[in-house]
C-alpha atoms as a PDB file:
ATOM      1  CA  UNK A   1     -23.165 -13.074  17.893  1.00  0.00           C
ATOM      2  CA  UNK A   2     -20.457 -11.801  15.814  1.00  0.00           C
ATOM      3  CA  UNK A   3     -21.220 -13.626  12.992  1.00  0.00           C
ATOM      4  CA  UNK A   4     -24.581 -13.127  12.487  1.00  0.00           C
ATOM      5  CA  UNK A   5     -23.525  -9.071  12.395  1.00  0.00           C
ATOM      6  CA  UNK A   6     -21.103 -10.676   9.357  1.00  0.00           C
ATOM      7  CA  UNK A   7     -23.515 -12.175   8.094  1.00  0.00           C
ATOM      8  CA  UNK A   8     -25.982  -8.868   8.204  1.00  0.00           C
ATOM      9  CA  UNK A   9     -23.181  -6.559   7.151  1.00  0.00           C
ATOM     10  CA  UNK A  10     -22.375  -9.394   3.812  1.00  0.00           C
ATOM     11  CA  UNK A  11     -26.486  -9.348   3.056  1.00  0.00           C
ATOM     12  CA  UNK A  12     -26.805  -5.327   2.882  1.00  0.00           C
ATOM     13  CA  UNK A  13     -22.961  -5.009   0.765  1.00  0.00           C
ATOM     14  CA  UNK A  14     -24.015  -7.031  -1.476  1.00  0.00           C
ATOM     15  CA  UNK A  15     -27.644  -5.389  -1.916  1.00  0.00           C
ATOM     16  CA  UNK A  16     -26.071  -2.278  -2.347  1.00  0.00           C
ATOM     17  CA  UNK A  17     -23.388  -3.697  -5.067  1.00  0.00           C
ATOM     18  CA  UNK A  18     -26.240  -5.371  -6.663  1.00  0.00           C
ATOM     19  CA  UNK A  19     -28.764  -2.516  -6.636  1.00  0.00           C
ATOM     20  CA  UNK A  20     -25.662   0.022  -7.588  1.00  0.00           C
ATOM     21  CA  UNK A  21     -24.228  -2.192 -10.316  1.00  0.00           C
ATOM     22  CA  UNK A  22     -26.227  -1.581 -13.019  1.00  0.00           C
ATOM     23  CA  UNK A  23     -25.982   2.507 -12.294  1.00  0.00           C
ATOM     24  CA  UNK A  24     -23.695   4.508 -14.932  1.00  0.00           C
ATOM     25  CA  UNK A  25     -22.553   7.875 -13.320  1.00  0.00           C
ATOM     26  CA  UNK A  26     -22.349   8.764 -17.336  1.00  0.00           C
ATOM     27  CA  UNK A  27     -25.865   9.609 -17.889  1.00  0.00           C
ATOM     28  CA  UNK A  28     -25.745   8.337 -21.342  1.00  0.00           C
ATOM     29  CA  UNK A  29     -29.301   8.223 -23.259  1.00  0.00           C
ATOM     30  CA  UNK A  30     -27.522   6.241 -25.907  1.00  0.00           C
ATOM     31  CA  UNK A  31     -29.723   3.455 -27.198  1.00  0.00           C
ATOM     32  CA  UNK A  32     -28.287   0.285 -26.527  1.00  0.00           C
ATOM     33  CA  UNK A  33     -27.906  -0.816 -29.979  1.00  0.00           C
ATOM     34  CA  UNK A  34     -26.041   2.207 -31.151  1.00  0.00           C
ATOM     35  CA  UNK A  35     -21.942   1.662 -31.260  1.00  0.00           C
ATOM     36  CA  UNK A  36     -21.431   3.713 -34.646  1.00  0.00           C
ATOM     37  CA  UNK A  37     -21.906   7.351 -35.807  1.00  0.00           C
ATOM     38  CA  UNK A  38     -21.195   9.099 -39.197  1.00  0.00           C
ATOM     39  CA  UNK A  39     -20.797  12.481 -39.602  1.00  0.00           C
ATOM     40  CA  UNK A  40     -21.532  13.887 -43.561  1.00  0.00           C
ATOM     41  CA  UNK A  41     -20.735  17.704 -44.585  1.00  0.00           C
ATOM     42  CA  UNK A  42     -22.528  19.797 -42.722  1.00  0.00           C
ATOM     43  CA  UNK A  43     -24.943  21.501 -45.507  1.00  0.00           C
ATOM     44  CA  UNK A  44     -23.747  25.583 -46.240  1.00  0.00           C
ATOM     45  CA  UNK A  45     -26.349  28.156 -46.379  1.00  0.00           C
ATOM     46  CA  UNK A  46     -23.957  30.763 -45.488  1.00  0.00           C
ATOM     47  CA  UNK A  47     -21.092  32.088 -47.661  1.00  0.00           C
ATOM     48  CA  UNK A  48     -18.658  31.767 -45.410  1.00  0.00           C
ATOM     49  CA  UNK A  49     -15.636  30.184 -47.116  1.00  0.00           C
ATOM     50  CA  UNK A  50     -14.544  26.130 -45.498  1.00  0.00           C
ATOM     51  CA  UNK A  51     -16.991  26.825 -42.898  1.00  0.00           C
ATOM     52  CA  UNK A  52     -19.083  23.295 -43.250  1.00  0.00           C
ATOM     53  CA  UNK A  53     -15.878  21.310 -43.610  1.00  0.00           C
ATOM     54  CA  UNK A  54     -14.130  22.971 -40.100  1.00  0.00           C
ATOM     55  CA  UNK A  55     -17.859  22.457 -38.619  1.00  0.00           C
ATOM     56  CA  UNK A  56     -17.563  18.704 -39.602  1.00  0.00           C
ATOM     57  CA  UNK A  57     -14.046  18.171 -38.117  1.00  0.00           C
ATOM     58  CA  UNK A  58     -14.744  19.520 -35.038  1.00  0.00           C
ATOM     59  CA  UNK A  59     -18.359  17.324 -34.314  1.00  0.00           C
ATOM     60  CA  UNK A  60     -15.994  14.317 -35.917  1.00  0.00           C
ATOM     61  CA  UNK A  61     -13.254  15.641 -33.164  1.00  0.00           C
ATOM     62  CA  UNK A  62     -15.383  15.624 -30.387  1.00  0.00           C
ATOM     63  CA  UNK A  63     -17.141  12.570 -30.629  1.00  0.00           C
ATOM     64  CA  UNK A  64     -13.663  10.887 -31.083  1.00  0.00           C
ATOM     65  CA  UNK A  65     -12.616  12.547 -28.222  1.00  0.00           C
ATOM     66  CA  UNK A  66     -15.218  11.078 -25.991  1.00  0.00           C
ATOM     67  CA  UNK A  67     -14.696   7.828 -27.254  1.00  0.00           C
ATOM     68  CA  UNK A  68     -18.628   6.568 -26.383  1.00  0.00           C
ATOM     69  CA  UNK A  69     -19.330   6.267 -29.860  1.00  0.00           C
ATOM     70  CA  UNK A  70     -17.108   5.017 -32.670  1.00  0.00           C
ATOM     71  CA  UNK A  71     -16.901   7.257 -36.320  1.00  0.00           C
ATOM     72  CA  UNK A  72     -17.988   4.838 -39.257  1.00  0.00           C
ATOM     73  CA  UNK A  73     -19.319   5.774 -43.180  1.00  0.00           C
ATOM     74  CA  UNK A  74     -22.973   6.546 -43.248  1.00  0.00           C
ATOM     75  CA  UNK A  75     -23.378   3.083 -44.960  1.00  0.00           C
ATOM     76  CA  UNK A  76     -22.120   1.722 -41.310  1.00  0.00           C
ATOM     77  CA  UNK A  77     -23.331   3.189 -38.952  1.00  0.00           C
ATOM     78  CA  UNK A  78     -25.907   2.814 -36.557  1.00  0.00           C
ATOM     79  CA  UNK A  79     -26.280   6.756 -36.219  1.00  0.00           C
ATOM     80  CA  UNK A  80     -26.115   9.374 -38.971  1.00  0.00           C
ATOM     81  CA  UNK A  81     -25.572  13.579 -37.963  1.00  0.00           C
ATOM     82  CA  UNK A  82     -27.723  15.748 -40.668  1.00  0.00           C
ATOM     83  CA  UNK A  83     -26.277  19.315 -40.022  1.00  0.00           C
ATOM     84  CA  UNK A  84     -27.046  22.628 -41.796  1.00  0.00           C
ATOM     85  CA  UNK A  85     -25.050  25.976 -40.954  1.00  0.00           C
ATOM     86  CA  UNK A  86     -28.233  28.675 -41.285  1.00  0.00           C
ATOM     87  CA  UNK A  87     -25.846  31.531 -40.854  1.00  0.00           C
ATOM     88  CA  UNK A  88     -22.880  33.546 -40.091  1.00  0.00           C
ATOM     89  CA  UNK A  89     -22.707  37.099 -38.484  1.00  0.00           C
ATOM     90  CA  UNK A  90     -20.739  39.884 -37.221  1.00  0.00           C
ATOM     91  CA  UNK A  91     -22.050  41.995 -34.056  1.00  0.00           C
ATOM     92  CA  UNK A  92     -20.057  45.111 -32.559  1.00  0.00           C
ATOM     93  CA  UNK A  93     -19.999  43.797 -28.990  1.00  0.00           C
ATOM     94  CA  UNK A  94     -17.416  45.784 -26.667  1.00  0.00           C
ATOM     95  CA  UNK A  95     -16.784  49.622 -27.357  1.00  0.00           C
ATOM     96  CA  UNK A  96     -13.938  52.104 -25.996  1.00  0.00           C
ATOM     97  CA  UNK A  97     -14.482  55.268 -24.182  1.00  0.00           C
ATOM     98  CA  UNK A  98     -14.810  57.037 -27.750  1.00  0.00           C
ATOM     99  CA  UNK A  99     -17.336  54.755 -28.865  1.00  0.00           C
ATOM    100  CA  UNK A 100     -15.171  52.689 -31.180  1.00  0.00           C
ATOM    101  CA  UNK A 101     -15.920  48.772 -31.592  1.00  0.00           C
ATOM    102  CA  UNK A 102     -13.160  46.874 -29.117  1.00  0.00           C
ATOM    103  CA  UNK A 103     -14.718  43.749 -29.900  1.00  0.00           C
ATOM    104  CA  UNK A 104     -16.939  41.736 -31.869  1.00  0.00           C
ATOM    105  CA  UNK A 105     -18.607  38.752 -31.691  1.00  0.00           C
ATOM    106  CA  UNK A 106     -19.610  36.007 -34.600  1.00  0.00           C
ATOM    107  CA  UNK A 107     -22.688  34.514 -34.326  1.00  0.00           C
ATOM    108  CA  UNK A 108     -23.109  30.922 -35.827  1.00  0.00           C
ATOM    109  CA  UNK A 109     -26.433  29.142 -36.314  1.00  0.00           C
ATOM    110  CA  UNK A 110     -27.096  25.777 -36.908  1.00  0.00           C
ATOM    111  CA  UNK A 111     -29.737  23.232 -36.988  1.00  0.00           C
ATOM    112  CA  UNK A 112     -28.480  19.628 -36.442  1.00  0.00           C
ATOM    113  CA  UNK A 113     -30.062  16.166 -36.094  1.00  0.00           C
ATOM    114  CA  UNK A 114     -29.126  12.822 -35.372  1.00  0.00           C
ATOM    115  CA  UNK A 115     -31.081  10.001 -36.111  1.00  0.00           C
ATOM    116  CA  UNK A 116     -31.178   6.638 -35.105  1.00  0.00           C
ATOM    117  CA  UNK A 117     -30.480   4.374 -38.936  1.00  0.00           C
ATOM    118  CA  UNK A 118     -31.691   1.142 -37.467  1.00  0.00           C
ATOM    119  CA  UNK A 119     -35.098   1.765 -36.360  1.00  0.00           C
ATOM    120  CA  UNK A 120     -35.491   4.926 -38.891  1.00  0.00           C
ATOM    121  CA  UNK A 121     -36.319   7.555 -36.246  1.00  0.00           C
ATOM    122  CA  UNK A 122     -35.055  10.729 -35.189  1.00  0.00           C
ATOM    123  CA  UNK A 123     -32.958  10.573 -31.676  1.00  0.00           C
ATOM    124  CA  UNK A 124     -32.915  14.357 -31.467  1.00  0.00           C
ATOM    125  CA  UNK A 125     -33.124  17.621 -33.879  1.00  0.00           C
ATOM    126  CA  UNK A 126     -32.411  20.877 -31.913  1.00  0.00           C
ATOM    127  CA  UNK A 127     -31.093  24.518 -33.341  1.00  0.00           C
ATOM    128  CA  UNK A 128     -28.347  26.670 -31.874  1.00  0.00           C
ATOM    129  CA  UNK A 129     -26.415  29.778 -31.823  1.00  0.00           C
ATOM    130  CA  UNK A 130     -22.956  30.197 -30.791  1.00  0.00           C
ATOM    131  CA  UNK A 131     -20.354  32.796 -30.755  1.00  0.00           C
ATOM    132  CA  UNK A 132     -16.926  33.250 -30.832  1.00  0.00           C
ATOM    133  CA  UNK A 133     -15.730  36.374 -29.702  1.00  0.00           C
ATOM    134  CA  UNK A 134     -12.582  38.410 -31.980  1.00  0.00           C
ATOM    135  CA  UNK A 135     -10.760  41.634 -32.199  1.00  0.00           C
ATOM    136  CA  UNK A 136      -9.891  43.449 -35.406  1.00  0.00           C
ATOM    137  CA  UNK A 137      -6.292  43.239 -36.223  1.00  0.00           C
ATOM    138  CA  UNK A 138      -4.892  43.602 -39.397  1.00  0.00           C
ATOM    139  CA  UNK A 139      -1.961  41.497 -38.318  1.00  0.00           C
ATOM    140  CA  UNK A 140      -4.307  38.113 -37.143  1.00  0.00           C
ATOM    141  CA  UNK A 141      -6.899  36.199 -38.457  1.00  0.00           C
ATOM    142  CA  UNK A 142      -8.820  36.596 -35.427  1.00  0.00           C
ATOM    143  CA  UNK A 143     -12.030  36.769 -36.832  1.00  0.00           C
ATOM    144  CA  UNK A 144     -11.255  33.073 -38.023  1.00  0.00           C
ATOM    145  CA  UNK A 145     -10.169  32.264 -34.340  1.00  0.00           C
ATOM    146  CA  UNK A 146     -13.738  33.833 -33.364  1.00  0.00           C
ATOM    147  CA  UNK A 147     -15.462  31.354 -35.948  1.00  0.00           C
ATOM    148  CA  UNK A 148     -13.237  28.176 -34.601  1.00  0.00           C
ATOM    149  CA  UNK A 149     -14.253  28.865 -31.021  1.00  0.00           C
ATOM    150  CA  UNK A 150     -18.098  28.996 -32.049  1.00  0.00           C
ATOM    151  CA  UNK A 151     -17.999  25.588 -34.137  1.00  0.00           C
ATOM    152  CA  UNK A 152     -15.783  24.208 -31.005  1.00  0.00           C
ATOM    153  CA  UNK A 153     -19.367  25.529 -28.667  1.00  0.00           C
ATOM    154  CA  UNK A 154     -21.303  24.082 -31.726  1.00  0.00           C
ATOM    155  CA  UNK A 155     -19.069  20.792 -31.765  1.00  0.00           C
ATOM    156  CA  UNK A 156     -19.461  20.410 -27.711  1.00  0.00           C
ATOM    157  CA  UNK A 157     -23.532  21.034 -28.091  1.00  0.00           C
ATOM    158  CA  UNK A 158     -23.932  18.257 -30.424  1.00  0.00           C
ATOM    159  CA  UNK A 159     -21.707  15.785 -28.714  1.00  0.00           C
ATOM    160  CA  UNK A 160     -23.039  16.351 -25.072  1.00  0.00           C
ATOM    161  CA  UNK A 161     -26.912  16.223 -26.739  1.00  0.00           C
ATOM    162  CA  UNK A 162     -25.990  12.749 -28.694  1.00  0.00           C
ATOM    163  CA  UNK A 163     -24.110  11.179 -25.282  1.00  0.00           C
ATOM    164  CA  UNK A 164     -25.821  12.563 -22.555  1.00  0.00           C
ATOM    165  CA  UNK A 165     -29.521  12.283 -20.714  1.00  0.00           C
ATOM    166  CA  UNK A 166     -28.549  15.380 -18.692  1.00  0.00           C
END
């Protein structure tokens, strides 16, 4: 009797390592046949000053960072990002008790697509707004801290929409 429950207990392990095996907790909508990705300079419709070639640097960053796709030059790759900055702007978005700006936020939008070189077909095209928030001081650069921490958001939107079926 006891090894017939072996038996049993061997059939339905391996039916669940065989039915689970194939199952990738990553959620990647990757196609199969995609290993490579370039990433030109982002196009510059605003007039903000090195804006396209931080915004470049961090999608490049990113990806590398995830390591599920590997950076190449367009004329290797099986994946090519076409990114345009549309615009950069300033909002007053916290105020003190006398109604002076505390804060303000910088609003960066972007329209971005990545298409599939092999089969000549977009995989996605999406646009998107992100902020970085900064306060004025004449000692700081913090406005250009509040435009690094949008094009990190932007960076971290493209990545996760390239990688991930979620």
């Amino acid at each position: 009797m006891n090894t017939i429950y072996r038996k049993i207990s061997f059939f339905f392990l391996a039916a669940v390592l065989i039915g689970c095996g194939p199952y990738s907790f990553k959620g990647s909508s990757i196609p199969p046949h995609i290993k490579t990705i370039a990433v030109p300079l982002f196009e510059d419709r605003s007039s903000e000053f090195q804006i396209k070639e931080k915004l470049t640097d961090a999608v490049i960053n990113e990806i590398t960072r995830d390591n599920s796709l590997k950076i190449a030059g367009e004329n290797q790759a099986d994946a090519i990002v076409v990114g345009k900055i549309i615009s950069v702007s300033d909002q007053a978005y916290n105020y003190n008790q006398n109604e002076k700006v505390n804060s303000y936020r910088v609003y960066i939008t972007v329209e971005v697509e990545v298409k599939d070189v092999k089969n000549v077909k977009p995989l996605w095209k999406e646009r998107w707004q992100q902020w970085g928030e900064y306060v004025l001081d004449p000692t700081t650069d913090a406005r250009r801290e509040g435009i690094d921490n949008a094009l990190k958001k932007i960076a971290e939107d493209v990545l996760n929409k390239t990688v991930s079926g979620w």
